[in-house]
PDB file of N, CA and C in Angstrom:
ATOM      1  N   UNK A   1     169.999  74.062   8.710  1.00  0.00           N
ATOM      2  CA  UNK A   1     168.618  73.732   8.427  1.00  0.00           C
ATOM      3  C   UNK A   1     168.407  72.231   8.558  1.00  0.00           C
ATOM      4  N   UNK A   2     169.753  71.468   8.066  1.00  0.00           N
ATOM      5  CA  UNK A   2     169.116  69.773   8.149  1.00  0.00           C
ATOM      6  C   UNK A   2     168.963  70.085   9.525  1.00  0.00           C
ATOM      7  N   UNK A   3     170.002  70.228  10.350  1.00  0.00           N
ATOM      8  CA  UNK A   3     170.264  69.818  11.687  1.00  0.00           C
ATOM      9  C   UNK A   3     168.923  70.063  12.230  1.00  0.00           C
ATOM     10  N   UNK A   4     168.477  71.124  12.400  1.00  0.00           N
ATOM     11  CA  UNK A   4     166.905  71.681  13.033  1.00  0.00           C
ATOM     12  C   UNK A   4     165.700  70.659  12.167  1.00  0.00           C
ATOM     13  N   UNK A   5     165.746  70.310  11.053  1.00  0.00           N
ATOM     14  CA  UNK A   5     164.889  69.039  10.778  1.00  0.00           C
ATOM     15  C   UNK A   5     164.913  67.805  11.379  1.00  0.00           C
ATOM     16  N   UNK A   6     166.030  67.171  11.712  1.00  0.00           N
ATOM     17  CA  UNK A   6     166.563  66.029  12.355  1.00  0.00           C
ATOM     18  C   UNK A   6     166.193  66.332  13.489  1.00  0.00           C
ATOM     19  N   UNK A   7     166.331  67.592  14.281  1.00  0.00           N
ATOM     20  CA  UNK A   7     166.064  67.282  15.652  1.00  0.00           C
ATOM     21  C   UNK A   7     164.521  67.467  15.937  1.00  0.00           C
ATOM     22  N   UNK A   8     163.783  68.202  14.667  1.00  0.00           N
ATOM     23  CA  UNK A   8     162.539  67.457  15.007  1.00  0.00           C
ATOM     24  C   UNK A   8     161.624  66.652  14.840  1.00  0.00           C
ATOM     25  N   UNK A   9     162.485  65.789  13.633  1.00  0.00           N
ATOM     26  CA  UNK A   9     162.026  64.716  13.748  1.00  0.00           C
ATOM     27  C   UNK A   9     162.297  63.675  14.747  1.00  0.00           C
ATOM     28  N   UNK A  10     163.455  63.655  15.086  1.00  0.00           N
ATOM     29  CA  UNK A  10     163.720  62.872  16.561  1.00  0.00           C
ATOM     30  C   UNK A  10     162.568  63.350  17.482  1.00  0.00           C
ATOM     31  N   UNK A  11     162.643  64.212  17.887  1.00  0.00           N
ATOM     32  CA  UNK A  11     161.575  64.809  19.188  1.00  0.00           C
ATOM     33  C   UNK A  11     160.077  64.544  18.412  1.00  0.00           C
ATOM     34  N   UNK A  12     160.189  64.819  17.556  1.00  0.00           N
ATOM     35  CA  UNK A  12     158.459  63.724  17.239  1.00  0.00           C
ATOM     36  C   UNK A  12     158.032  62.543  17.400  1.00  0.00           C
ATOM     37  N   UNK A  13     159.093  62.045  17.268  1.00  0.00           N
ATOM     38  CA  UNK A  13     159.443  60.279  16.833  1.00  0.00           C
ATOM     39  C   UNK A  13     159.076  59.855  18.612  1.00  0.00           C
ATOM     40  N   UNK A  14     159.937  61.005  19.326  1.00  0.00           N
ATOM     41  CA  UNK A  14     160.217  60.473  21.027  1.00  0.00           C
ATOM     42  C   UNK A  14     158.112  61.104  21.848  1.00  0.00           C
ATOM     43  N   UNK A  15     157.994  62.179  21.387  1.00  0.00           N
ATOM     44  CA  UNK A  15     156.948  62.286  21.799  1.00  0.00           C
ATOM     45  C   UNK A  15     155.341  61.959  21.352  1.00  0.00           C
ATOM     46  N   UNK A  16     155.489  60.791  20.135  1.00  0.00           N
ATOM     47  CA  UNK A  16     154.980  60.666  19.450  1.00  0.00           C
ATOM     48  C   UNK A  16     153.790  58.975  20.218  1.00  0.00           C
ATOM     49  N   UNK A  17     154.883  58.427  20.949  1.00  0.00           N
ATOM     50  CA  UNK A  17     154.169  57.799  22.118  1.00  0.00           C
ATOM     51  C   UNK A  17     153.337  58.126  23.251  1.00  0.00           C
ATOM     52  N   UNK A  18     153.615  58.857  23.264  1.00  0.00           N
ATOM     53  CA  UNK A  18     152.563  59.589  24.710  1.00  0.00           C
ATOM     54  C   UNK A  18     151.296  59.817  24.360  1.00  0.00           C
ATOM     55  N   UNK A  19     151.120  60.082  22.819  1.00  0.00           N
ATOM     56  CA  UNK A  19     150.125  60.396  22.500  1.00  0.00           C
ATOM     57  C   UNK A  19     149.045  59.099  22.353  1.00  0.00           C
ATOM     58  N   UNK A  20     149.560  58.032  22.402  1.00  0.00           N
ATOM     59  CA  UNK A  20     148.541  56.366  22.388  1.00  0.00           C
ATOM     60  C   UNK A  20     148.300  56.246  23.710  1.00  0.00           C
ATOM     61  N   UNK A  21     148.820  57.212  24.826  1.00  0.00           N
ATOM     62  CA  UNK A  21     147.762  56.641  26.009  1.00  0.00           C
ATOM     63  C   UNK A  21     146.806  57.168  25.880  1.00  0.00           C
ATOM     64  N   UNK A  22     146.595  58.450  25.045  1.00  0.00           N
ATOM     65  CA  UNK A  22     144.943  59.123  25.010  1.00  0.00           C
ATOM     66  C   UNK A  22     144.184  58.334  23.911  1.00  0.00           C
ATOM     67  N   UNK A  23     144.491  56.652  23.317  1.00  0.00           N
ATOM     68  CA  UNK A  23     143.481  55.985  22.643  1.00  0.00           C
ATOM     69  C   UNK A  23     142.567  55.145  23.399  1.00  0.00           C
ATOM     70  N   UNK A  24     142.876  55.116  24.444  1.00  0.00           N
ATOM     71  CA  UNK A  24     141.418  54.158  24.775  1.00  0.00           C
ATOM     72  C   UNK A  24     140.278  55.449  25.249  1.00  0.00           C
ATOM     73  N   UNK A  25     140.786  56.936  25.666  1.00  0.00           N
ATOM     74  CA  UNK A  25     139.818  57.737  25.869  1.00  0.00           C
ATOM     75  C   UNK A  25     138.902  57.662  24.636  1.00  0.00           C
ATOM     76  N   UNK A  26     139.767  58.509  23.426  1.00  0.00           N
ATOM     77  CA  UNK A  26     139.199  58.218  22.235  1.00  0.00           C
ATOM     78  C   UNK A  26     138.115  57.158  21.741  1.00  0.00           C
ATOM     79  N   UNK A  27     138.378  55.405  22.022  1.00  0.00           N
ATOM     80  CA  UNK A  27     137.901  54.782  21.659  1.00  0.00           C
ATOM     81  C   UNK A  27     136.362  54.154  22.797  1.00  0.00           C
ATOM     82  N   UNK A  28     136.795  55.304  23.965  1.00  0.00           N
ATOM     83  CA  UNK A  28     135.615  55.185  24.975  1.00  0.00           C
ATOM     84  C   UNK A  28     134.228  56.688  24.470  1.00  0.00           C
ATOM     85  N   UNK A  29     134.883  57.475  24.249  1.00  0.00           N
ATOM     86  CA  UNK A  29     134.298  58.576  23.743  1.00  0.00           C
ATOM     87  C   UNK A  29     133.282  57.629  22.271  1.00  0.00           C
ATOM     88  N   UNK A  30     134.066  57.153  21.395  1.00  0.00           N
ATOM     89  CA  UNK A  30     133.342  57.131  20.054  1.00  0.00           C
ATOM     90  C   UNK A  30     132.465  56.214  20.247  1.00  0.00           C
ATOM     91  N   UNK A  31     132.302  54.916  21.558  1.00  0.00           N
ATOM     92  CA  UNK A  31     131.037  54.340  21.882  1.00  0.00           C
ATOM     93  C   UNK A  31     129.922  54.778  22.620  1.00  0.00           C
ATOM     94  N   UNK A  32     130.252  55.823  23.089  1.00  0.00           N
ATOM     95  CA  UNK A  32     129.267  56.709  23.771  1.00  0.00           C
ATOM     96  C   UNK A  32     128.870  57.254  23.301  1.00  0.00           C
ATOM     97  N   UNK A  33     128.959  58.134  21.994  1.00  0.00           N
ATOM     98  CA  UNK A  33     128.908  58.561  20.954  1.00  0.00           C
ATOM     99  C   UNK A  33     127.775  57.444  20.389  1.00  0.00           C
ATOM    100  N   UNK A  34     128.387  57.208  19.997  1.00  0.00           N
ATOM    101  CA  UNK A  34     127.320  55.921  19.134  1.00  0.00           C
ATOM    102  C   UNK A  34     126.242  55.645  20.314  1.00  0.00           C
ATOM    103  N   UNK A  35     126.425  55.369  21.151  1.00  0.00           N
ATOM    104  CA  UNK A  35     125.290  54.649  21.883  1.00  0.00           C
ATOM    105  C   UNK A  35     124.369  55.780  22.219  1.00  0.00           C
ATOM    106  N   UNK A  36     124.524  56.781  21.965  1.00  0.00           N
ATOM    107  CA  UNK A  36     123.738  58.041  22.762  1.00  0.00           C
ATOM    108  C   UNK A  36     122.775  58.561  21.289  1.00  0.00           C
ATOM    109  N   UNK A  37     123.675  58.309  20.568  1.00  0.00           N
ATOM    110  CA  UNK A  37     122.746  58.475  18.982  1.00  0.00           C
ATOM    111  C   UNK A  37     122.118  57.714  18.449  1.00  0.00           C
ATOM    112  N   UNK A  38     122.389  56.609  17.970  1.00  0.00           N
ATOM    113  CA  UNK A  38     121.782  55.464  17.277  1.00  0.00           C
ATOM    114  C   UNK A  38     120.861  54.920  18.166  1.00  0.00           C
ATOM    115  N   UNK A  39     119.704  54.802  16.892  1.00  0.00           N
ATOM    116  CA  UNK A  39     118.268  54.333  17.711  1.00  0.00           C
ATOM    117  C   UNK A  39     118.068  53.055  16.807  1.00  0.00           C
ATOM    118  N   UNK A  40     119.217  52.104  17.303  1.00  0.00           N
ATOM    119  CA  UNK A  40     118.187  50.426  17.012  1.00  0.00           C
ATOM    120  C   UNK A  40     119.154  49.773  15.978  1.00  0.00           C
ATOM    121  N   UNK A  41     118.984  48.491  15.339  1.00  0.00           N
ATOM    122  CA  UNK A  41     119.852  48.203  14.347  1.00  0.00           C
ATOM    123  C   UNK A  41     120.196  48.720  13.640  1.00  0.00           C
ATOM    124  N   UNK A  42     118.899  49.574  12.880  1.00  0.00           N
ATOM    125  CA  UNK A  42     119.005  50.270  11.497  1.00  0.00           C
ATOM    126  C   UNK A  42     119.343  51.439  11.475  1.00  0.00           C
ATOM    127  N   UNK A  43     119.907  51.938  12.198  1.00  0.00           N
ATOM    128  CA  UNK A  43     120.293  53.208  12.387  1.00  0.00           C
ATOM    129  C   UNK A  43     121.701  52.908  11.241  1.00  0.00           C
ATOM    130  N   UNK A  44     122.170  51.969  11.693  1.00  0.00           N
ATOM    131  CA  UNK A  44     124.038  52.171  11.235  1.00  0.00           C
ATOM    132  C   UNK A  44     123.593  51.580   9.640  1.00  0.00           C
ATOM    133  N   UNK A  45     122.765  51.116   9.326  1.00  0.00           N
ATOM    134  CA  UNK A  45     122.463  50.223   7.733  1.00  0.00           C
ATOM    135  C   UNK A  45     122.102  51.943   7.058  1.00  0.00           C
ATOM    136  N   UNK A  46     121.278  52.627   7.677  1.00  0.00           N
ATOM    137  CA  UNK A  46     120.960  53.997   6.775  1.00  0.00           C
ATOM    138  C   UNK A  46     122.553  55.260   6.641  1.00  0.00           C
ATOM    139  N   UNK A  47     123.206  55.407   7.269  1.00  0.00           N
ATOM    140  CA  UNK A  47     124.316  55.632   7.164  1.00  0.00           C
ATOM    141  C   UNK A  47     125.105  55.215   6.376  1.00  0.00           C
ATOM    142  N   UNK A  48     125.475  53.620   6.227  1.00  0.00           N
ATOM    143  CA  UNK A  48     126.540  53.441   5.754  1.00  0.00           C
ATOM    144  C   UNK A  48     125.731  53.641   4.231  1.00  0.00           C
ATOM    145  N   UNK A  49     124.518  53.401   3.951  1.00  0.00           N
ATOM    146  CA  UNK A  49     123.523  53.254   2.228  1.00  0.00           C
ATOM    147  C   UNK A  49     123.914  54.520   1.552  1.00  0.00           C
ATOM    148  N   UNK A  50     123.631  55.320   2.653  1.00  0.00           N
ATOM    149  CA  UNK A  50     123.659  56.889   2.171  1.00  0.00           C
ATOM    150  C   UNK A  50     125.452  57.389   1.711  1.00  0.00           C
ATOM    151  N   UNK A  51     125.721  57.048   2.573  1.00  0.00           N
ATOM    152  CA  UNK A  51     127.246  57.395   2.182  1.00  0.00           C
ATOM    153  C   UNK A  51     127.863  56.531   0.926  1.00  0.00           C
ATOM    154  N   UNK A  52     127.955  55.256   1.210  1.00  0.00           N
ATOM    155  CA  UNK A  52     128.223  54.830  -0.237  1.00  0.00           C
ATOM    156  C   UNK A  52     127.685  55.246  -1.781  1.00  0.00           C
ATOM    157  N   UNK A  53     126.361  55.679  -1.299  1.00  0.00           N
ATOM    158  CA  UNK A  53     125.581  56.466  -2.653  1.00  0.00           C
ATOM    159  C   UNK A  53     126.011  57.732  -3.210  1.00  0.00           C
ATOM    160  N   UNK A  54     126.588  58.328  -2.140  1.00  0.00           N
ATOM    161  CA  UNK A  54     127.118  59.693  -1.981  1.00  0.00           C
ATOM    162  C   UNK A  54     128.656  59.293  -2.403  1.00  0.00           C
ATOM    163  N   UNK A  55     129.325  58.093  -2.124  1.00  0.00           N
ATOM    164  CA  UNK A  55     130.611  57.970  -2.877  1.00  0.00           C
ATOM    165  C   UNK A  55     130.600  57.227  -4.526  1.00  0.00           C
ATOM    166  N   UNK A  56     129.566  56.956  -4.573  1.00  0.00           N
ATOM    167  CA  UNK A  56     129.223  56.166  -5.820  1.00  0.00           C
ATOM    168  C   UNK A  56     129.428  57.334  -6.914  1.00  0.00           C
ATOM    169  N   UNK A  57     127.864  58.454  -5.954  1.00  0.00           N
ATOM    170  CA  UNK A  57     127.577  59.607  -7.722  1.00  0.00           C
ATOM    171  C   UNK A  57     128.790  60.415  -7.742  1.00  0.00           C
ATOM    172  N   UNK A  58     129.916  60.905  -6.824  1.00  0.00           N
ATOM    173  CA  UNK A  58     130.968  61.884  -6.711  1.00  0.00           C
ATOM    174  C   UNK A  58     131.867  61.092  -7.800  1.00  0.00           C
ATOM    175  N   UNK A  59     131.829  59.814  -7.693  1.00  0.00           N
ATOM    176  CA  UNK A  59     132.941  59.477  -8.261  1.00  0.00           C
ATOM    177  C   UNK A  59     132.379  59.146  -9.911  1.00  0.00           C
ATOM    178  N   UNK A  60     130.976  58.710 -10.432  1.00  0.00           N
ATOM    179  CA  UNK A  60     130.390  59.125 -11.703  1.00  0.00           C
ATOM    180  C   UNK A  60     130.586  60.898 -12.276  1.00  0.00           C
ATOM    181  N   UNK A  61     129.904  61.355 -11.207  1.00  0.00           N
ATOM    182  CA  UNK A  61     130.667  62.895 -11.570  1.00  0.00           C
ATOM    183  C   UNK A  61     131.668  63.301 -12.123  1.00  0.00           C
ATOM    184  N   UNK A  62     132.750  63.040 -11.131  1.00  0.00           N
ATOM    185  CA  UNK A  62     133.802  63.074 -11.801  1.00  0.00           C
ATOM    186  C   UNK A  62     134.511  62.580 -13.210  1.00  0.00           C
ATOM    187  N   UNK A  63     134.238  61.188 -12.783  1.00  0.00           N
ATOM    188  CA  UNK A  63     134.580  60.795 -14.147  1.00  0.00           C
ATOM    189  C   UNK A  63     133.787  61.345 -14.936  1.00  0.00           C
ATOM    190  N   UNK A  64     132.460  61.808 -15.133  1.00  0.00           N
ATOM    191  CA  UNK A  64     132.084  62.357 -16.273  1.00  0.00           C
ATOM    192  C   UNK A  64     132.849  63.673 -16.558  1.00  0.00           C
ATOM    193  N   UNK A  65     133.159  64.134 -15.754  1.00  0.00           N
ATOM    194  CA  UNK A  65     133.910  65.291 -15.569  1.00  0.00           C
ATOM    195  C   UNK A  65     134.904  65.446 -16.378  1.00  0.00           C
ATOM    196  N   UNK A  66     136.026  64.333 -15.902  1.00  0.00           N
ATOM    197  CA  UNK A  66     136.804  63.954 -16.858  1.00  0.00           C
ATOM    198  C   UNK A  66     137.130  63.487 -18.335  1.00  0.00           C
ATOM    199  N   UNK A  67     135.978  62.913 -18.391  1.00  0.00           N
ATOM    200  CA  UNK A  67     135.681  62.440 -19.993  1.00  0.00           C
ATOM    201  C   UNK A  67     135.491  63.509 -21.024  1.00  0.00           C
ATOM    202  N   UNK A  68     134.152  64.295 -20.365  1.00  0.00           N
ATOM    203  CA  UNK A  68     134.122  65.877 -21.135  1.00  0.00           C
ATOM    204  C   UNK A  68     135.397  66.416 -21.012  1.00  0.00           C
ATOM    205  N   UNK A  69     136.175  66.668 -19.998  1.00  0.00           N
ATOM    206  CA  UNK A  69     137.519  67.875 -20.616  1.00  0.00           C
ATOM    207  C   UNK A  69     138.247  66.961 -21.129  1.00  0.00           C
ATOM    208  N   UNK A  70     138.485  65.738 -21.469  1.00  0.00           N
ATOM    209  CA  UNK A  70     139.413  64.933 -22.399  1.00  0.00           C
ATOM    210  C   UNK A  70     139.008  64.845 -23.525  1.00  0.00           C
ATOM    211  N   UNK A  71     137.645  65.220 -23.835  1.00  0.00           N
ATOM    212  CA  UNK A  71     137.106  65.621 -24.816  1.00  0.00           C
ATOM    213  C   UNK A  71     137.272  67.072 -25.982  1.00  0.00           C
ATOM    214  N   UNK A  72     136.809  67.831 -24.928  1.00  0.00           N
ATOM    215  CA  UNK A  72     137.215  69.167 -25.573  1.00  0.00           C
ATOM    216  C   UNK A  72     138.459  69.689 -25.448  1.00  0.00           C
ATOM    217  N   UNK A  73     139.367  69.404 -24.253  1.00  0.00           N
ATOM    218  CA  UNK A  73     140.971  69.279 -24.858  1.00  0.00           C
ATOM    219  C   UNK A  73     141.329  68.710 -26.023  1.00  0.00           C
ATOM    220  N   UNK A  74     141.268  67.557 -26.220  1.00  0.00           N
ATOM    221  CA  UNK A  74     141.219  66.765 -27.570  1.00  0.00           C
ATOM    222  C   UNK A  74     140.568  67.743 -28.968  1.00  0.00           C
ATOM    223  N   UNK A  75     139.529  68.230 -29.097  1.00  0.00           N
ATOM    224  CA  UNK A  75     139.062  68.775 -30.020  1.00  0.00           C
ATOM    225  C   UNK A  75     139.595  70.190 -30.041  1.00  0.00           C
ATOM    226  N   UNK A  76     140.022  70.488 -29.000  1.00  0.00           N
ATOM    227  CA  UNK A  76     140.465  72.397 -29.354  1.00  0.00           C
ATOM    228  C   UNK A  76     141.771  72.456 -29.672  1.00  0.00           C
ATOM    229  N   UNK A  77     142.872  70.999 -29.501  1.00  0.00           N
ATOM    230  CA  UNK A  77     144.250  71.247 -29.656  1.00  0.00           C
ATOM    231  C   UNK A  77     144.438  70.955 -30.939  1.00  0.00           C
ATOM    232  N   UNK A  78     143.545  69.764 -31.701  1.00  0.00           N
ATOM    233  CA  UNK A  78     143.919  68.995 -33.021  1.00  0.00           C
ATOM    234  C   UNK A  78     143.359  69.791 -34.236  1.00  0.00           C
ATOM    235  N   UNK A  79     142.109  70.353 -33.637  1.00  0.00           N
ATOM    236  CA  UNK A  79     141.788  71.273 -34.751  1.00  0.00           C
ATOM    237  C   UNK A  79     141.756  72.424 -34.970  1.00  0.00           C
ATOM    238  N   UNK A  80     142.660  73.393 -34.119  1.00  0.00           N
ATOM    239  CA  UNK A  80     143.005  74.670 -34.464  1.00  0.00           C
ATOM    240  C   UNK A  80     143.968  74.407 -35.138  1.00  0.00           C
ATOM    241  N   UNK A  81     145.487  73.677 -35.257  1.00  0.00           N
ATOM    242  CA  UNK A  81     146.466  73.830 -35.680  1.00  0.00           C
ATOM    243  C   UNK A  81     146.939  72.312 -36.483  1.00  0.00           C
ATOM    244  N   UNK A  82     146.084  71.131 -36.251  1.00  0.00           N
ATOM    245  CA  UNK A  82     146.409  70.436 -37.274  1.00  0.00           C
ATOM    246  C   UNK A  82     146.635  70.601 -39.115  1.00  0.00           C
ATOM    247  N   UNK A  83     147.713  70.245 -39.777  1.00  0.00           N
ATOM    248  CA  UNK A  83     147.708  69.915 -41.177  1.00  0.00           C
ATOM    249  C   UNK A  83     147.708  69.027 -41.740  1.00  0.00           C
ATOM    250  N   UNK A  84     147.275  68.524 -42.634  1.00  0.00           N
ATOM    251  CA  UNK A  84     146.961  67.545 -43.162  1.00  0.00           C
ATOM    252  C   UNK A  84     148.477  67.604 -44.587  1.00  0.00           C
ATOM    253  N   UNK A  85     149.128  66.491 -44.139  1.00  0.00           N
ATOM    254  CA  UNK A  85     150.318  66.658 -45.177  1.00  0.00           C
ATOM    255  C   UNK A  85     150.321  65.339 -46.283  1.00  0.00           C
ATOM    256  N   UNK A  86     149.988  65.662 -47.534  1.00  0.00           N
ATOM    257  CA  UNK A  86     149.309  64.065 -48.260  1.00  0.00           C
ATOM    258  C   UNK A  86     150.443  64.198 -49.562  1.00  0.00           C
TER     259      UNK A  86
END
């Protein structure tokens, strides 16, 4: 089993170059792309607004998310079975 891991990681490692001559297609494609869509400066300013807003509330979400179940974890473990020993 190593042996058959090793050899494909070698043969990845070796064919793993061939695959960067298809980056300048790639990087010819994604300006054509862009240029065929975007209408004007503001095209790329409403995109990037929207998305950061959209990474802003996911990540308030969450954390609220988190706060509530650290919450009621907290309250369902300490007070079913806590004792008070005085």
């Amino acid at each position: 089993m190593k042996k058959l891991f090793v050899t494909f990681l070698v043969a990845s490692l070796i064919v793993s170059p061939a695959k960067a001559i298809y980056a300048d297609d790639l990087d010819r494609l994604g300006k054509e792309t862009d240029r065929l869509w975007r209408r004007g400066k503001g095209a790329e300013d409403g995109a990037f607004t929207s998305m950061a807003t959209s990474m802003i509330a996911w990540g308030v979400g969450i954390g609220i998310v988190a706060a509530l179940l650290a919450i009621l974890i907290e309250t369902s473990t300490t007070s079913a079975h806590s004792h008070c020993h005085q």
